[in-house]
PDB file of N, CA and C in Angstrom:
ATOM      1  N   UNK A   1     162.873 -82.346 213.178  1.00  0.00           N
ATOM      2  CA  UNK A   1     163.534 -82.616 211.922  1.00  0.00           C
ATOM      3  C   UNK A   1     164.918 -83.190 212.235  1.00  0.00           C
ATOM      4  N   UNK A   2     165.356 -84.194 211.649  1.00  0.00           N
ATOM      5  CA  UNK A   2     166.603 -85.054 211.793  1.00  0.00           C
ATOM      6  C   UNK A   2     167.884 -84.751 210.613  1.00  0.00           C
ATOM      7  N   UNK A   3     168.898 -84.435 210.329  1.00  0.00           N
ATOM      8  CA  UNK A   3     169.624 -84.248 209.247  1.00  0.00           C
ATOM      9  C   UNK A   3     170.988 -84.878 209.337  1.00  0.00           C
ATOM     10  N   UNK A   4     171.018 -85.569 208.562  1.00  0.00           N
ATOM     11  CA  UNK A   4     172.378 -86.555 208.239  1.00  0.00           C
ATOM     12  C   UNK A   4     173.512 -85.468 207.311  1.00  0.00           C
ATOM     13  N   UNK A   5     174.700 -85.002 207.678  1.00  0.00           N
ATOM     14  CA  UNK A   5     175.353 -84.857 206.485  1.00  0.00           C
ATOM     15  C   UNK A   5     177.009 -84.894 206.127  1.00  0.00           C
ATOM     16  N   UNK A   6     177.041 -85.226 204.806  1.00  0.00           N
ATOM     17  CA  UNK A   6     178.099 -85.475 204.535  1.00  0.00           C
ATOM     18  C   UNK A   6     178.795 -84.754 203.711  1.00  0.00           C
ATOM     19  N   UNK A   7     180.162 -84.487 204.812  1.00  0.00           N
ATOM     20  CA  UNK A   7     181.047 -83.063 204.493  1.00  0.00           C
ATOM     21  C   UNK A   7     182.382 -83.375 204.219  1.00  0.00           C
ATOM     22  N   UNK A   8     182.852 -82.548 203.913  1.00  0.00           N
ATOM     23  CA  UNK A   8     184.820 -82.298 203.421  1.00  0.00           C
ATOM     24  C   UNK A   8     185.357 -81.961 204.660  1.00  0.00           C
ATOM     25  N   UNK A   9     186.920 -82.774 205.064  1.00  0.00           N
ATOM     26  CA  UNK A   9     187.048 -82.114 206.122  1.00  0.00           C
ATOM     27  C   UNK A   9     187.457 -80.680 206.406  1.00  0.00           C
ATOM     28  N   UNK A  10     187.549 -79.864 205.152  1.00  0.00           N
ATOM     29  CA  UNK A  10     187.440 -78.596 205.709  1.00  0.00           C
ATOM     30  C   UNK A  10     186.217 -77.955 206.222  1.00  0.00           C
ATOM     31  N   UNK A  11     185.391 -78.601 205.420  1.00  0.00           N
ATOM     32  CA  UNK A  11     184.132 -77.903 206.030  1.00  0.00           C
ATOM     33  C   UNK A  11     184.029 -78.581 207.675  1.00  0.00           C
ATOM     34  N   UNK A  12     183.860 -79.556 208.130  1.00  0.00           N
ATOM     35  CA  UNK A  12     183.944 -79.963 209.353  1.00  0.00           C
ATOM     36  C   UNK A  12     184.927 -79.070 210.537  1.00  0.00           C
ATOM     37  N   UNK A  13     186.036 -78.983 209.925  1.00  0.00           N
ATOM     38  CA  UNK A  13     187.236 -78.062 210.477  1.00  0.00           C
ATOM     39  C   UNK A  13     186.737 -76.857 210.713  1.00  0.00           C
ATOM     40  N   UNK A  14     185.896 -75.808 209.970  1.00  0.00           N
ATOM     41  CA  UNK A  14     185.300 -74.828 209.992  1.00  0.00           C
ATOM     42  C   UNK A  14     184.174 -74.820 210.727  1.00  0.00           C
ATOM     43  N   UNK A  15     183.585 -75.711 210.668  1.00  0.00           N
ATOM     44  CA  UNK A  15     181.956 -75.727 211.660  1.00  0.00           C
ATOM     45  C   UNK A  15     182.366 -75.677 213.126  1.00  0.00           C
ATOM     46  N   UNK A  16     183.495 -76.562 213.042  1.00  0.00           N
ATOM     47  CA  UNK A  16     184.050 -77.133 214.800  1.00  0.00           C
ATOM     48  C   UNK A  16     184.424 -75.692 215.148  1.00  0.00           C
ATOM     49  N   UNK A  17     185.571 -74.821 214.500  1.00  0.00           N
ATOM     50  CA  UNK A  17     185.973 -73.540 214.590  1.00  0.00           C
ATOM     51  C   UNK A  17     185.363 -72.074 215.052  1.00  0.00           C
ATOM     52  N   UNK A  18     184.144 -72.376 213.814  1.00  0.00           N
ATOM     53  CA  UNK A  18     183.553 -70.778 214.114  1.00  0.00           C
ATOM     54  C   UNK A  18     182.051 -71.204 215.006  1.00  0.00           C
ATOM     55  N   UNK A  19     181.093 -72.456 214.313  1.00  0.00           N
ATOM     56  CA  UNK A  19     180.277 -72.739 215.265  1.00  0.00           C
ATOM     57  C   UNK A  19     180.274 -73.740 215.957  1.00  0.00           C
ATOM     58  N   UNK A  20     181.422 -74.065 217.015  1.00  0.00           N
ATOM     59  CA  UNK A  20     181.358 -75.357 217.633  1.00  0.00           C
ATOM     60  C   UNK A  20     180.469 -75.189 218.897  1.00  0.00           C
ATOM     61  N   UNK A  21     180.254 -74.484 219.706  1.00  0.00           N
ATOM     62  CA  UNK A  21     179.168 -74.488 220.518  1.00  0.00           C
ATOM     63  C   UNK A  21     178.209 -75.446 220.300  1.00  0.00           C
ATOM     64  N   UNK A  22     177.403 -74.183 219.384  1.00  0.00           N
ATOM     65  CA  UNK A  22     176.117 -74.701 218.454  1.00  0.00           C
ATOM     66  C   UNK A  22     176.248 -76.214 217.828  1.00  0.00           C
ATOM     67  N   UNK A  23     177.346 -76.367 217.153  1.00  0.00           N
ATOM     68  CA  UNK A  23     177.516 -77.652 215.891  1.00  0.00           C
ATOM     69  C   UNK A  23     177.422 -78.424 217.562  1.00  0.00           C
ATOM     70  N   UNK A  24     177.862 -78.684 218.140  1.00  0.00           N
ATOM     71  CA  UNK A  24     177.699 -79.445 220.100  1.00  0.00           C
ATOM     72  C   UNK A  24     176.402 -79.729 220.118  1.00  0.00           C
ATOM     73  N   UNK A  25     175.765 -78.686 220.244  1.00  0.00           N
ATOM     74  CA  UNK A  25     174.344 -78.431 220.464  1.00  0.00           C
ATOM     75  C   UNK A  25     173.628 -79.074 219.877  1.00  0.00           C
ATOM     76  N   UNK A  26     173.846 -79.262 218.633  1.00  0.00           N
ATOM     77  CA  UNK A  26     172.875 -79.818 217.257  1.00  0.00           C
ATOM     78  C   UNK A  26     173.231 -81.925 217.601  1.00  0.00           C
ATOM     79  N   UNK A  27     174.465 -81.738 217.765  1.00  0.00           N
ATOM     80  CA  UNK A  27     175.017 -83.415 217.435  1.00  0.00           C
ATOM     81  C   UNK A  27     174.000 -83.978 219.016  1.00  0.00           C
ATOM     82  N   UNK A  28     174.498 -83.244 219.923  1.00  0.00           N
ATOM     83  CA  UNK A  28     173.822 -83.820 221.475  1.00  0.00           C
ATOM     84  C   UNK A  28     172.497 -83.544 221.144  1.00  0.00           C
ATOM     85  N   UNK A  29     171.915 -83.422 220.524  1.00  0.00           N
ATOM     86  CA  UNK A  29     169.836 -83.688 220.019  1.00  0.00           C
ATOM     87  C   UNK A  29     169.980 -85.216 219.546  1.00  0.00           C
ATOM     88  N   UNK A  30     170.891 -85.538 219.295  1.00  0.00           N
ATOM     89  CA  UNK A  30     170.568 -86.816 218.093  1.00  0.00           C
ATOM     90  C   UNK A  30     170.266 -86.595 216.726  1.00  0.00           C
ATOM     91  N   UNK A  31     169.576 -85.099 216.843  1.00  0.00           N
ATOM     92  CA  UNK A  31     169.008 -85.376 215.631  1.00  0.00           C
ATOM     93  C   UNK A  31     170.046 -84.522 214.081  1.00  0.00           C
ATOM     94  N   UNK A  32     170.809 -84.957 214.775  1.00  0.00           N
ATOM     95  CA  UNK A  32     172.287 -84.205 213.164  1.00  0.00           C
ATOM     96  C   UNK A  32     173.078 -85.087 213.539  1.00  0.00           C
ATOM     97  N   UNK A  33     173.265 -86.039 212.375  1.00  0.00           N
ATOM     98  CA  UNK A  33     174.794 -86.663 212.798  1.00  0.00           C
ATOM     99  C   UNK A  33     175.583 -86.292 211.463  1.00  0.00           C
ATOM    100  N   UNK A  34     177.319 -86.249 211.507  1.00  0.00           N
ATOM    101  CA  UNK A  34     177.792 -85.729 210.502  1.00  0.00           C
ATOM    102  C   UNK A  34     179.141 -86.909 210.173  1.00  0.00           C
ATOM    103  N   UNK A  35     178.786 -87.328 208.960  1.00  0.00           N
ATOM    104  CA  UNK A  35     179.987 -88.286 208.036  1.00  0.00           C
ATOM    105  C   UNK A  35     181.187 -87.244 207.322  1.00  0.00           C
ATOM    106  N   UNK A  36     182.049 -87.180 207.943  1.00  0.00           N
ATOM    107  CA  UNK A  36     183.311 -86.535 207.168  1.00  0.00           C
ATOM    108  C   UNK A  36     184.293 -87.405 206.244  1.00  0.00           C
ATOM    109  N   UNK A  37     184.449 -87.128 205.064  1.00  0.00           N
ATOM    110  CA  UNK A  37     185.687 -87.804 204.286  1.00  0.00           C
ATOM    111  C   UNK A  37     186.961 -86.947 203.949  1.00  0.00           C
ATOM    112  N   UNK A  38     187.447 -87.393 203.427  1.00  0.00           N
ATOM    113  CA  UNK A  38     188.718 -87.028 203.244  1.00  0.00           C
ATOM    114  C   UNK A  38     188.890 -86.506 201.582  1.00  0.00           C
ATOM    115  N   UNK A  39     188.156 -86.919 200.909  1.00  0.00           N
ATOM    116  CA  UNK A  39     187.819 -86.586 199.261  1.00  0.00           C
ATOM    117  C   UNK A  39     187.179 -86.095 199.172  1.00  0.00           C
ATOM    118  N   UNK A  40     186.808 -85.180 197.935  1.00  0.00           N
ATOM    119  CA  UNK A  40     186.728 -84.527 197.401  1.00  0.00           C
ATOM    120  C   UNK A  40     185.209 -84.972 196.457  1.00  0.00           C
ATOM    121  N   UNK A  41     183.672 -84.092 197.643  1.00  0.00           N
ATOM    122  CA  UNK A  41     182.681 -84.790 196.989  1.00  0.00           C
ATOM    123  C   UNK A  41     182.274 -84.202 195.766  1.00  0.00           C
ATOM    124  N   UNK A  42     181.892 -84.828 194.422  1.00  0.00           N
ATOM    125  CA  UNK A  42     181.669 -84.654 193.311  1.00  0.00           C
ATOM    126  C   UNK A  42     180.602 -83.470 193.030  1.00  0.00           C
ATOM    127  N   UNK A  43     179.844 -83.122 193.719  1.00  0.00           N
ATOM    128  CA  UNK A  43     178.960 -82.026 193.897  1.00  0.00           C
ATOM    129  C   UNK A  43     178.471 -80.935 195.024  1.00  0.00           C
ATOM    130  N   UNK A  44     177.958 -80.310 195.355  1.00  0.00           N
ATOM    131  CA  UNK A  44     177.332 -79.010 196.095  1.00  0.00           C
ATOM    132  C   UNK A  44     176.261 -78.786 196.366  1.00  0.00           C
ATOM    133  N   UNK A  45     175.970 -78.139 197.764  1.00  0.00           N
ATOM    134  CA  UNK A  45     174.964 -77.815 197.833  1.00  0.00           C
ATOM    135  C   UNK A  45     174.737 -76.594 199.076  1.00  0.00           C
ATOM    136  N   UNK A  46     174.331 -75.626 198.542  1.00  0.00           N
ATOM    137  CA  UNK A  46     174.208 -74.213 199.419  1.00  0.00           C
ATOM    138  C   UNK A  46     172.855 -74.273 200.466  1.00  0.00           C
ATOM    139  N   UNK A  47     172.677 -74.080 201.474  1.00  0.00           N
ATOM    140  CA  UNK A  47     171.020 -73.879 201.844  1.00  0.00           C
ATOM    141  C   UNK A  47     171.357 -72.470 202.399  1.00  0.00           C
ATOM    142  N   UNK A  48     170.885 -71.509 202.132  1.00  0.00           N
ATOM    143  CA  UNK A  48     170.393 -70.350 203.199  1.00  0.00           C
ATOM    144  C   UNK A  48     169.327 -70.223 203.445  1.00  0.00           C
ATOM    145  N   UNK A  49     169.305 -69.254 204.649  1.00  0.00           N
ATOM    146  CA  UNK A  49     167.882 -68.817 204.731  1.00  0.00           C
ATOM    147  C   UNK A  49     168.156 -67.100 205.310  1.00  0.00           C
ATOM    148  N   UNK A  50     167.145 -66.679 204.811  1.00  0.00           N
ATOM    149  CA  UNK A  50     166.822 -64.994 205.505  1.00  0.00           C
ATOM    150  C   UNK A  50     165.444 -64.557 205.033  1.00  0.00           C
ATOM    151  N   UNK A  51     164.941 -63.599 206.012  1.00  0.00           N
ATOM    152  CA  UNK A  51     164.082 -63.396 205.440  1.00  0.00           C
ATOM    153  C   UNK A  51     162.581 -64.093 205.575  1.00  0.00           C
ATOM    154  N   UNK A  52     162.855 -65.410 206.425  1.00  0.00           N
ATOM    155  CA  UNK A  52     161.597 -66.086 206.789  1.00  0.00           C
ATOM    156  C   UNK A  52     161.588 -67.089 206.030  1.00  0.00           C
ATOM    157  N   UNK A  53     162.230 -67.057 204.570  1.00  0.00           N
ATOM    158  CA  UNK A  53     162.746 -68.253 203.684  1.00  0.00           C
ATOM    159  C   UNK A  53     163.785 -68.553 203.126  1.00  0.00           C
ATOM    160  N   UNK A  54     163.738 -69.878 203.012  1.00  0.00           N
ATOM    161  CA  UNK A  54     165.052 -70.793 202.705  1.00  0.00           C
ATOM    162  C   UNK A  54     165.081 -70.811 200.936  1.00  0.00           C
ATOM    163  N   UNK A  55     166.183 -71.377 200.526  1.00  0.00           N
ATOM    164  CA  UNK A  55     166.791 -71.198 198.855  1.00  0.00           C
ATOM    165  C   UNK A  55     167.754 -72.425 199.245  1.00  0.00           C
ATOM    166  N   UNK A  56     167.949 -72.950 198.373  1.00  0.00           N
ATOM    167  CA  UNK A  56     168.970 -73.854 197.968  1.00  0.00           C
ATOM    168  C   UNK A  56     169.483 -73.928 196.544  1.00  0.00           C
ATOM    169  N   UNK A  57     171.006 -74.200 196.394  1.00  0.00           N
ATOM    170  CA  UNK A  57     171.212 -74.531 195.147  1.00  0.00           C
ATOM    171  C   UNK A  57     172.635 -75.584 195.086  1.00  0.00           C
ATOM    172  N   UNK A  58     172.189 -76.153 194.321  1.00  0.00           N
ATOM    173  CA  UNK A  58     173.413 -77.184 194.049  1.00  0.00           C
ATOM    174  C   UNK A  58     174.480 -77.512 192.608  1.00  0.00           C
ATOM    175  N   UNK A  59     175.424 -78.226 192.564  1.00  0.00           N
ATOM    176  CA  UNK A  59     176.298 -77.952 191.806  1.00  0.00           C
ATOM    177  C   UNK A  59     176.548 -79.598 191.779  1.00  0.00           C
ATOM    178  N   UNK A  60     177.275 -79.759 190.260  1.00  0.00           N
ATOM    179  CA  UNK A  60     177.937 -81.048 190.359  1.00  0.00           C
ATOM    180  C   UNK A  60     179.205 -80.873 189.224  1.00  0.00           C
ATOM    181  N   UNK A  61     180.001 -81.811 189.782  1.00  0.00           N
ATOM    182  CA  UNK A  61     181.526 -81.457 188.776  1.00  0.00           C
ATOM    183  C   UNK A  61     181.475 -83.225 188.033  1.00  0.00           C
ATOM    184  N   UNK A  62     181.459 -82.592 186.435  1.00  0.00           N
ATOM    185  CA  UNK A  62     181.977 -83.627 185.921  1.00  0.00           C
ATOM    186  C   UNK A  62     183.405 -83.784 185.680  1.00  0.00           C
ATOM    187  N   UNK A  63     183.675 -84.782 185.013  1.00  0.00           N
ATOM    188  CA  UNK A  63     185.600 -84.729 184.605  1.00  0.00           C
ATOM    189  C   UNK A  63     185.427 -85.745 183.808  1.00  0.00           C
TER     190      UNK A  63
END
């Protein structure tokens, strides 16, 4: 499985922080590459998993 994603740089700041090992790990597969901006993206999106299954939910901000 391959996953593209595009994050805030806090969230990037935080991945590098608590899982940079791993976030290493994932980019050197090829198969995750990650687009960081600087703004503020218009919507959300959660994935967890536990339990053997995954949930997602997402959000969007109007104005």
């Amino acid at each position: 499985m391959a996953a593209e994603l595009v994050l805030e740089r806090p969230v990037v700041e935080y991945l590098i922080t608590d899982y940079g090992e791993r976030l290493n790990e994932a980019l050197a597969s090829n198969q995750v590459s990650i687009w960081e901006l600087d703004t503020t993206l218009p919507f959300g999106l959660i994935v967890t998993e536990g339990n053997g299954m995954a949930s997602a939910s997402s959000s969007t901000t109007t104005g």
